[in-house]
PDB file of N, CA and C in Angstrom:
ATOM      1  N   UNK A   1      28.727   0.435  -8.091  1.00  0.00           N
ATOM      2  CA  UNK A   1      27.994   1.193  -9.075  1.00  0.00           C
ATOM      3  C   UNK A   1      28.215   2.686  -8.870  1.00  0.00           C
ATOM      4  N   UNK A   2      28.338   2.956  -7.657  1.00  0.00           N
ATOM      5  CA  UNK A   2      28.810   4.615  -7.829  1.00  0.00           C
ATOM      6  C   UNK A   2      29.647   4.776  -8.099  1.00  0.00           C
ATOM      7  N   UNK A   3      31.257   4.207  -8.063  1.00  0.00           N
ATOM      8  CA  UNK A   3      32.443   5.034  -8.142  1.00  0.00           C
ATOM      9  C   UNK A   3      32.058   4.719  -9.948  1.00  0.00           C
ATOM     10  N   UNK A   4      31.978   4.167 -10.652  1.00  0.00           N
ATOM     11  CA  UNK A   4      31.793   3.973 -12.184  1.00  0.00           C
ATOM     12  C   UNK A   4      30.936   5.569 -12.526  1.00  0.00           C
ATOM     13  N   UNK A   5      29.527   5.364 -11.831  1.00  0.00           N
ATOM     14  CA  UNK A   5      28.976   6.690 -12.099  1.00  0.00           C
ATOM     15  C   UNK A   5      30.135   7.969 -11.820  1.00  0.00           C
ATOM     16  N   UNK A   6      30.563   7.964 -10.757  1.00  0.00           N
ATOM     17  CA  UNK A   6      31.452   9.460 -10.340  1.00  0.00           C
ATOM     18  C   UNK A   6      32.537   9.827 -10.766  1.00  0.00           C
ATOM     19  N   UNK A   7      32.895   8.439 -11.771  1.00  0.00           N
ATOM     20  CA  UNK A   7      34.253   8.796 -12.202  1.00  0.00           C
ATOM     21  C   UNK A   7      33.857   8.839 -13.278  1.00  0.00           C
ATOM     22  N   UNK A   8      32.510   8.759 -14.127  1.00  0.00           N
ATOM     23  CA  UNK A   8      32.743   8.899 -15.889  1.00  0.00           C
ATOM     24  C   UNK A   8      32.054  10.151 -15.994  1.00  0.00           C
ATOM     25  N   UNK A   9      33.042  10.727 -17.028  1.00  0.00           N
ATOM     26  CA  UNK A   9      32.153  11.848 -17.360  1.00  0.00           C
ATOM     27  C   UNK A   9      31.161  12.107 -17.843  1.00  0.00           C
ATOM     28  N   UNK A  10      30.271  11.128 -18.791  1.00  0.00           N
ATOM     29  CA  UNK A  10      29.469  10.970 -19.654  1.00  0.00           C
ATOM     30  C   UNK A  10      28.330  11.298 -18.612  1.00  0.00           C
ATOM     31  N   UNK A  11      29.007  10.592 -17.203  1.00  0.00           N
ATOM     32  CA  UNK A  11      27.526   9.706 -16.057  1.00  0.00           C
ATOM     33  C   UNK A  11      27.046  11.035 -15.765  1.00  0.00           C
ATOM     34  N   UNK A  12      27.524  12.427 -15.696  1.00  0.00           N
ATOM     35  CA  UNK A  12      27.188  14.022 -15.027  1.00  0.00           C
ATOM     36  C   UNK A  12      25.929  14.542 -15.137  1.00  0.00           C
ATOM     37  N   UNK A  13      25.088  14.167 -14.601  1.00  0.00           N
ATOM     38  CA  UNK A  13      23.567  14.396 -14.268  1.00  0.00           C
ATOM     39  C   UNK A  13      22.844  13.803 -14.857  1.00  0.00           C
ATOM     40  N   UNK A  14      23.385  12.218 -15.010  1.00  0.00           N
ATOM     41  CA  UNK A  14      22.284  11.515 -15.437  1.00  0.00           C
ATOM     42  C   UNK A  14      22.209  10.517 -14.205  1.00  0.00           C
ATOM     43  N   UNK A  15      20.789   9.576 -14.578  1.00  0.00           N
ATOM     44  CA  UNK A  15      20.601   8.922 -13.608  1.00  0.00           C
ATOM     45  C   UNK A  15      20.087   7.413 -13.992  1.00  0.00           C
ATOM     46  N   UNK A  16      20.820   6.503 -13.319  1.00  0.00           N
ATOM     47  CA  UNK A  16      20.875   4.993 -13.864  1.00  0.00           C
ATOM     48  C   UNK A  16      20.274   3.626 -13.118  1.00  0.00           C
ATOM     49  N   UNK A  17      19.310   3.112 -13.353  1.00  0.00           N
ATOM     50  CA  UNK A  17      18.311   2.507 -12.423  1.00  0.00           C
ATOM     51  C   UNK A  17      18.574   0.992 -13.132  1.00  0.00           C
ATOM     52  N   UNK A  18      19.793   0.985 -11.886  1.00  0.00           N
ATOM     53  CA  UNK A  18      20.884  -0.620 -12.171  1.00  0.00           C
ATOM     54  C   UNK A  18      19.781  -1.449 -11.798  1.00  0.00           C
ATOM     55  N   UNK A  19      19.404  -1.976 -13.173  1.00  0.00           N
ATOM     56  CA  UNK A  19      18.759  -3.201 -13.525  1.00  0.00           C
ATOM     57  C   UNK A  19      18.805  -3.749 -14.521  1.00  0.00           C
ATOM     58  N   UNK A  20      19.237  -5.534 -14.148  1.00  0.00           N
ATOM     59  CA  UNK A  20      19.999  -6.043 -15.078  1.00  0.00           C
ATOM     60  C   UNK A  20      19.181  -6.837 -16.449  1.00  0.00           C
ATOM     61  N   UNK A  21      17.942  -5.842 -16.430  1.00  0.00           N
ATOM     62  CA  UNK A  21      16.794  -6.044 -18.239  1.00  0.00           C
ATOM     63  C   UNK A  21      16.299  -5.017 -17.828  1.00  0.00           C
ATOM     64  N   UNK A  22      15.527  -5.241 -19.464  1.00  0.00           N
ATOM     65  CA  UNK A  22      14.179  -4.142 -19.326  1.00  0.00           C
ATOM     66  C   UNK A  22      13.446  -4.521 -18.518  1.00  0.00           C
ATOM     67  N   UNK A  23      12.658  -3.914 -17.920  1.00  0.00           N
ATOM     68  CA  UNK A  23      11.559  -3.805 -16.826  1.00  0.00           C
ATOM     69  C   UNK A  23      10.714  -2.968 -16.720  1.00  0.00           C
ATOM     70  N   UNK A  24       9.488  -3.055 -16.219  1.00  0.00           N
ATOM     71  CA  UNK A  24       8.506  -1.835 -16.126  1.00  0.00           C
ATOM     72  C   UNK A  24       9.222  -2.096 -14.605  1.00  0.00           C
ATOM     73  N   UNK A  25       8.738  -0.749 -14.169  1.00  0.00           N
ATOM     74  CA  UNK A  25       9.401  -0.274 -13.149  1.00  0.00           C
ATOM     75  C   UNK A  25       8.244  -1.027 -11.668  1.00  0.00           C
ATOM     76  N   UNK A  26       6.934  -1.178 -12.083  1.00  0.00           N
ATOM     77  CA  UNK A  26       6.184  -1.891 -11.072  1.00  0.00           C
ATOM     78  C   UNK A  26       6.557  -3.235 -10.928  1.00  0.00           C
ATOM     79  N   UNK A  27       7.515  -4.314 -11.658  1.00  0.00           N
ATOM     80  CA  UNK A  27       7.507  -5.311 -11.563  1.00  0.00           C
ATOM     81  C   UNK A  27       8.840  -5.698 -10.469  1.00  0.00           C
ATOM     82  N   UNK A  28       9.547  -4.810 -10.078  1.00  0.00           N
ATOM     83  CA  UNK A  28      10.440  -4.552  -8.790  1.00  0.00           C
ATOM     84  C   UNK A  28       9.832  -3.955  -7.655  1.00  0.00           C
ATOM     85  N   UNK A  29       9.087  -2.866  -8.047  1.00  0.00           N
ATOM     86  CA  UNK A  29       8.386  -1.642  -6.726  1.00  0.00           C
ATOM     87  C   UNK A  29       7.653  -2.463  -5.849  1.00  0.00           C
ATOM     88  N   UNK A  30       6.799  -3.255  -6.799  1.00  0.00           N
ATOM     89  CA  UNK A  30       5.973  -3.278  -5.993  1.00  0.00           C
ATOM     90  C   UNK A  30       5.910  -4.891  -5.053  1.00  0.00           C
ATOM     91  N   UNK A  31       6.460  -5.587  -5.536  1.00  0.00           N
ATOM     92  CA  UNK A  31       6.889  -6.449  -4.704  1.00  0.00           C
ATOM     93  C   UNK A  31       7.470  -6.277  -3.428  1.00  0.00           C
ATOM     94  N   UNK A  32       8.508  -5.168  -3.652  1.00  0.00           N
ATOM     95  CA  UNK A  32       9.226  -4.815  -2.569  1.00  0.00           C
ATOM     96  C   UNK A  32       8.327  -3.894  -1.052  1.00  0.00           C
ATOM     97  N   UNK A  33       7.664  -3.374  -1.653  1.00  0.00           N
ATOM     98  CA  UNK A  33       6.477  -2.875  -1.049  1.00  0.00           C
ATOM     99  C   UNK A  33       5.561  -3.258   0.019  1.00  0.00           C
ATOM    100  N   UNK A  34       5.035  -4.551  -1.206  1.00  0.00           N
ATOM    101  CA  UNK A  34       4.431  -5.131  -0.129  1.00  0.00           C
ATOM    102  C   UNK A  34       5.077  -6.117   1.006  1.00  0.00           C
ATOM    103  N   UNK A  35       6.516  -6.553   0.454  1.00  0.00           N
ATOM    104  CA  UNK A  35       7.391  -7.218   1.511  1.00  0.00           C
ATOM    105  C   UNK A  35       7.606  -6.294   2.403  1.00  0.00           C
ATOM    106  N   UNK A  36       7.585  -5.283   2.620  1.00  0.00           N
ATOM    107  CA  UNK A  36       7.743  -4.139   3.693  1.00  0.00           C
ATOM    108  C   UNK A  36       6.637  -4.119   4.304  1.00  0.00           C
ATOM    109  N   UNK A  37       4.962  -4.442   3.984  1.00  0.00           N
ATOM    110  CA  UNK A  37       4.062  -4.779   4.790  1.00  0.00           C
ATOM    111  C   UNK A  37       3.402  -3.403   4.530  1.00  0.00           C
ATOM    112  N   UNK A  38       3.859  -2.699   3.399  1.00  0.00           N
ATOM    113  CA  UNK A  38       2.518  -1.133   2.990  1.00  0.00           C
ATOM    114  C   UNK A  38       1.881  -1.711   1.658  1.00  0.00           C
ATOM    115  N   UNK A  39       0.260  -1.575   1.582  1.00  0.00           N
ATOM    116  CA  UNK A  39      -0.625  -1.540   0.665  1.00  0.00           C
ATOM    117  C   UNK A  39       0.091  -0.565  -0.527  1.00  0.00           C
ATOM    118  N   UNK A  40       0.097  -1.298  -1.447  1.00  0.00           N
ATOM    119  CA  UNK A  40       0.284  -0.709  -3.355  1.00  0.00           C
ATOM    120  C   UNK A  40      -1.173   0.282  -3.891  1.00  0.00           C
ATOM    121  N   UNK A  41      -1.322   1.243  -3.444  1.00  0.00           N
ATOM    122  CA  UNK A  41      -2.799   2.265  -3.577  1.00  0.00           C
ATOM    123  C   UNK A  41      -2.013   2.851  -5.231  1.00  0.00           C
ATOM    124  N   UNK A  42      -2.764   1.988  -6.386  1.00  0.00           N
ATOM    125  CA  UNK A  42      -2.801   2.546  -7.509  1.00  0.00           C
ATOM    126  C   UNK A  42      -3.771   3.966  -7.596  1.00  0.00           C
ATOM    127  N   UNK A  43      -3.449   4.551  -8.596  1.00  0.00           N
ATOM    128  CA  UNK A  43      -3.916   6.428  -8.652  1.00  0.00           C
ATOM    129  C   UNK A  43      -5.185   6.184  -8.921  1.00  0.00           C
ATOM    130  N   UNK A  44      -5.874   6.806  -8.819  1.00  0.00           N
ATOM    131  CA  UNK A  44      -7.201   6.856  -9.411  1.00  0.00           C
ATOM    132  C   UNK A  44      -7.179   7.609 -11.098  1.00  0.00           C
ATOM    133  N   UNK A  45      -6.607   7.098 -12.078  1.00  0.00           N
ATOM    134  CA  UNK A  45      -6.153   8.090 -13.063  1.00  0.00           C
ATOM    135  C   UNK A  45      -5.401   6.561 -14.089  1.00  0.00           C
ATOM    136  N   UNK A  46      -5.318   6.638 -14.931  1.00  0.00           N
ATOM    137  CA  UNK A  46      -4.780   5.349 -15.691  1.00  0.00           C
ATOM    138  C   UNK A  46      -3.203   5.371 -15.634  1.00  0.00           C
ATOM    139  N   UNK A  47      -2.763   4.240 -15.033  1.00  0.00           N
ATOM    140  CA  UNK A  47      -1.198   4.455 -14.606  1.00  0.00           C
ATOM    141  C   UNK A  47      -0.591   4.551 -16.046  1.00  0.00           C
ATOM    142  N   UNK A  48       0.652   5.360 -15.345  1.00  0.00           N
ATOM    143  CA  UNK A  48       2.034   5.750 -16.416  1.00  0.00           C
ATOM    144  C   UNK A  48       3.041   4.178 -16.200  1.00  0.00           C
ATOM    145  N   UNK A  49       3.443   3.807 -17.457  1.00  0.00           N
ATOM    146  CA  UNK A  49       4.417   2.847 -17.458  1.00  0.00           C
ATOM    147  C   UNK A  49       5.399   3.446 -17.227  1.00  0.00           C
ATOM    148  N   UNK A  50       6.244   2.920 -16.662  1.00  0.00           N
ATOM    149  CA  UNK A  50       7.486   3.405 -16.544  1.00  0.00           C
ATOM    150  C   UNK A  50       8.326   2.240 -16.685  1.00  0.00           C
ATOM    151  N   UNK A  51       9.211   2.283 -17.509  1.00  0.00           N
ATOM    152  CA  UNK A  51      10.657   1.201 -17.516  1.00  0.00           C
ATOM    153  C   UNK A  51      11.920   1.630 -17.735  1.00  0.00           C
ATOM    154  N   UNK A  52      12.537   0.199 -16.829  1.00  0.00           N
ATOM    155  CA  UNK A  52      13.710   0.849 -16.530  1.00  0.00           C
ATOM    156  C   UNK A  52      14.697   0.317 -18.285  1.00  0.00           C
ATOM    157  N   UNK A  53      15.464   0.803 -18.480  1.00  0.00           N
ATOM    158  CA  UNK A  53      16.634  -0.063 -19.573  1.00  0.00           C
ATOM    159  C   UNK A  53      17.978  -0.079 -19.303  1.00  0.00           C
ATOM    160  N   UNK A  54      18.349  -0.972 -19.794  1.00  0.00           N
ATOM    161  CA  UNK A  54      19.647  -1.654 -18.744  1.00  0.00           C
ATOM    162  C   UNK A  54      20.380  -1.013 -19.978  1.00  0.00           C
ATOM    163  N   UNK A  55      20.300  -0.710 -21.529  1.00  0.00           N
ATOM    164  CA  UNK A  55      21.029  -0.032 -22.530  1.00  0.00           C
ATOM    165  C   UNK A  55      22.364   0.686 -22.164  1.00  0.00           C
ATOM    166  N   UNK A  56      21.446   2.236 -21.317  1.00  0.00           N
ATOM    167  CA  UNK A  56      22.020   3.263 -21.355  1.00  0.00           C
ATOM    168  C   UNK A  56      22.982   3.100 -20.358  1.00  0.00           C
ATOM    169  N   UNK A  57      22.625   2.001 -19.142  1.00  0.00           N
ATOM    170  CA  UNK A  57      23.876   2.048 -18.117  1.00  0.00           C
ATOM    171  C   UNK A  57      25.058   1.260 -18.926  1.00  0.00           C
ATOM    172  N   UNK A  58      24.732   0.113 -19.395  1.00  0.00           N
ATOM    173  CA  UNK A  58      25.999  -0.590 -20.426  1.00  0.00           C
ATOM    174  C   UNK A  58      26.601  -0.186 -21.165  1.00  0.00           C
ATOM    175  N   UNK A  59      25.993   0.911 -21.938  1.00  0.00           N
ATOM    176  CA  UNK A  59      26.745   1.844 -22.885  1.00  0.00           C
ATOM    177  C   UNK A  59      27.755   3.031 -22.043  1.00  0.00           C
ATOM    178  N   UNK A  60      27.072   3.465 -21.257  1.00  0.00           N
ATOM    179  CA  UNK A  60      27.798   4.493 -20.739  1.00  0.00           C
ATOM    180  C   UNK A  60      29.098   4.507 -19.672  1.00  0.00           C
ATOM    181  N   UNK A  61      28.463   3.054 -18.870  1.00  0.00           N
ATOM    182  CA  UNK A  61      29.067   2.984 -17.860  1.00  0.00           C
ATOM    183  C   UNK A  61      30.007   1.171 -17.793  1.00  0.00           C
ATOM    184  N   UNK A  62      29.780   0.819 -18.656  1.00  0.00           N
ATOM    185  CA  UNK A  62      30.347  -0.845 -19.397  1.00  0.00           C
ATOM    186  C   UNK A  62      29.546  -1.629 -18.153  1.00  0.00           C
ATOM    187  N   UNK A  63      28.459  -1.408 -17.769  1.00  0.00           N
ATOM    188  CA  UNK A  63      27.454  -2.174 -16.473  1.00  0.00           C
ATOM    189  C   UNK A  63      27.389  -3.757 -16.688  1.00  0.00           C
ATOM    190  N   UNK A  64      27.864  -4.408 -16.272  1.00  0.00           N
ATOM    191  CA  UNK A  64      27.418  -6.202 -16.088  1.00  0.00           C
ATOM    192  C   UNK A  64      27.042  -6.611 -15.308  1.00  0.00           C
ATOM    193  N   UNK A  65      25.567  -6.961 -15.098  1.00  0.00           N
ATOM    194  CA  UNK A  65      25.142  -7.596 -13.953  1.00  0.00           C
ATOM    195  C   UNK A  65      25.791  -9.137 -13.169  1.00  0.00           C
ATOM    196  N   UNK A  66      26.015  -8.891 -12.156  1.00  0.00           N
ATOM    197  CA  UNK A  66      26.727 -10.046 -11.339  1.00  0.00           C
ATOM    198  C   UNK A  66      26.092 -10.970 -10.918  1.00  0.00           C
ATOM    199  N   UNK A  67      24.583 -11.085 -10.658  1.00  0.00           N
ATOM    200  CA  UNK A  67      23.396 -11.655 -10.540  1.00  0.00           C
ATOM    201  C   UNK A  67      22.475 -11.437 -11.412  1.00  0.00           C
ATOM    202  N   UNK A  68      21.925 -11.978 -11.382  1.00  0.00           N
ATOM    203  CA  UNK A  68      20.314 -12.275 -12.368  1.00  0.00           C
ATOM    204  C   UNK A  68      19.147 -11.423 -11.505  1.00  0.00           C
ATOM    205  N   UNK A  69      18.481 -10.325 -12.648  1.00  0.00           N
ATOM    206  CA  UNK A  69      17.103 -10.408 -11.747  1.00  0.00           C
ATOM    207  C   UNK A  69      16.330 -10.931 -10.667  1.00  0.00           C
ATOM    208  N   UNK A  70      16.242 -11.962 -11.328  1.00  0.00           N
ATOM    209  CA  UNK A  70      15.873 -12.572  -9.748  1.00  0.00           C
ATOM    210  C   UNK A  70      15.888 -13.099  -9.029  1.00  0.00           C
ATOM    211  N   UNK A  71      17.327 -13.803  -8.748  1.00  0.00           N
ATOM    212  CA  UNK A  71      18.152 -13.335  -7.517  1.00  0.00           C
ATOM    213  C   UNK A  71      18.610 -12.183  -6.724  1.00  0.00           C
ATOM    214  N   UNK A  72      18.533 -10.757  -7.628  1.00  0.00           N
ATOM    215  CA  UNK A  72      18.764  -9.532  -6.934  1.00  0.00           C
ATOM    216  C   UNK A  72      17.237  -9.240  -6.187  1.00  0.00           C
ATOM    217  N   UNK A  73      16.400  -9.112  -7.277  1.00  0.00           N
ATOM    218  CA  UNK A  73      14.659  -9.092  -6.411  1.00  0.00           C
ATOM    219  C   UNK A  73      14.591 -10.311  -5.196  1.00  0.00           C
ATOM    220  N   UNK A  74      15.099 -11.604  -5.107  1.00  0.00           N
ATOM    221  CA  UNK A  74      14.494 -12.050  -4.045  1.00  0.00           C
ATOM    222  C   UNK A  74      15.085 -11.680  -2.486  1.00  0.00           C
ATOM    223  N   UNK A  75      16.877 -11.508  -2.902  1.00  0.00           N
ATOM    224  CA  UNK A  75      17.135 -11.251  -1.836  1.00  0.00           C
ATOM    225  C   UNK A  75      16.524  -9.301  -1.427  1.00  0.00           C
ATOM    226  N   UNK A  76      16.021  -8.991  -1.924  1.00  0.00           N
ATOM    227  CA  UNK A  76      15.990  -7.556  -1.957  1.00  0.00           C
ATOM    228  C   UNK A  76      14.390  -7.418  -1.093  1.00  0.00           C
ATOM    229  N   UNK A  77      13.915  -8.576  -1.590  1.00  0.00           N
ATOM    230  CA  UNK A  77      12.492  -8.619  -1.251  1.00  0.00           C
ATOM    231  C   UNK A  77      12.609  -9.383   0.201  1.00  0.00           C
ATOM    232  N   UNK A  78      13.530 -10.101   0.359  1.00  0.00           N
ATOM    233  CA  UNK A  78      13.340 -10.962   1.650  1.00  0.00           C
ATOM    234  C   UNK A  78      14.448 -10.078   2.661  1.00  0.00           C
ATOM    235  N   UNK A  79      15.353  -8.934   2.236  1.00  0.00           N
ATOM    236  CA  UNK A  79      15.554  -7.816   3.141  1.00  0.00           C
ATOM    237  C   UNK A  79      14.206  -7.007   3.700  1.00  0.00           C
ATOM    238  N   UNK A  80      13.375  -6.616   2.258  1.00  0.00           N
ATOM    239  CA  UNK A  80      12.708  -5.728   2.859  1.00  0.00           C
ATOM    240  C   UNK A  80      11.774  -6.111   3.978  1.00  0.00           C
ATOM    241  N   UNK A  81      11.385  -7.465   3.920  1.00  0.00           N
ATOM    242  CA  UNK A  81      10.292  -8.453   4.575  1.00  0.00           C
ATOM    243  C   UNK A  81      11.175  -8.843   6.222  1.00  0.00           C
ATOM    244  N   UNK A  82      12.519  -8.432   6.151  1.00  0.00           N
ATOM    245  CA  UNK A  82      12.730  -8.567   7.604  1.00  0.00           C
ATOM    246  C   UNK A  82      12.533  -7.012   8.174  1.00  0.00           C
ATOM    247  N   UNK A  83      12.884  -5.929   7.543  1.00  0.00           N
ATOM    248  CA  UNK A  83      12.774  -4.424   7.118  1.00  0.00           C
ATOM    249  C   UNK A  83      11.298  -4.555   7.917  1.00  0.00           C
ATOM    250  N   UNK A  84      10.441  -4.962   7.133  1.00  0.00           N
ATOM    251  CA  UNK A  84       9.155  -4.469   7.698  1.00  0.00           C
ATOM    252  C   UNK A  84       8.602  -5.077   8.528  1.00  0.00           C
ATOM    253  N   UNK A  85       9.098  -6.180   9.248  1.00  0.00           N
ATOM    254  CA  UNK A  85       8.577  -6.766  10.166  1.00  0.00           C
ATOM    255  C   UNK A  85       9.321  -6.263  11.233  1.00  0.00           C
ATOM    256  N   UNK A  86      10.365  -5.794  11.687  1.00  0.00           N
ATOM    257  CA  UNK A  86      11.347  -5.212  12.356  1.00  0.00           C
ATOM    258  C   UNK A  86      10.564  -3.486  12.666  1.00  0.00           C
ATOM    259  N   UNK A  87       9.696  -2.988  11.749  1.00  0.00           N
ATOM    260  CA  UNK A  87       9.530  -1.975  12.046  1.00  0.00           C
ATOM    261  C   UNK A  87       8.291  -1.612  11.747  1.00  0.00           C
ATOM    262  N   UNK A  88       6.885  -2.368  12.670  1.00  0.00           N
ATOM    263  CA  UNK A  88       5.836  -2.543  11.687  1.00  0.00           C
ATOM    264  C   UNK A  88       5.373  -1.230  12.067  1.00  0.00           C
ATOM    265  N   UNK A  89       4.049  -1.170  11.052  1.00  0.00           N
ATOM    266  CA  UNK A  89       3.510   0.400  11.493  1.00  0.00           C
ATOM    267  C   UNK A  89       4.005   1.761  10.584  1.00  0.00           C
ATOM    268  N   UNK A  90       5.105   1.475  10.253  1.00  0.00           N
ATOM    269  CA  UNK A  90       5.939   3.043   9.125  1.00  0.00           C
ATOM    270  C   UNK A  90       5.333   2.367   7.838  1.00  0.00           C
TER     271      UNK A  90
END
């Protein structure tokens, strides 16, 4: 995914959050999170959605996901879950 970003010109200060659908952005974060073994402390303030769209990387950058969602989230989640058991306490 980087050399695609560094070699297109289009990619020059933008920024592309390789995910292979739409997504609100908590439905990756925060899983991963707590597989790392830190509490998810929502704001005291009504949260901002945030999502990611897989559009602008396909258009710009011809992006095809090689895995499925979630297969990329589980192994990602069962890294972070050795991640945080390996280093409890941070």
């Amino acid at each position: 995914m980087t050399w695609p970003a560094a070699t297109c010109p289009a990619a020059a200060g933008q920024v592309f959050p390789a995910v292979d659908r739409n997504i609100a952005l908590g439905e990756y974060v925060v899983p991963i999170i707590t597989a790392l073994g830190h509490p998810v402390c929502p704001p005291d303030r009504a949260p901002v959605l945030i999502r990611c769209r897989i559009r602008k990387i396909r258009h710009t950058l011809g992006y095809a996901p090689r895995r499925t969602f979630e297969h990329t989230l589980g192994e990602l989640i069962q890294l972070a879950g050795i991640s945080g058991a390996a280093r409890p306490g941070i």
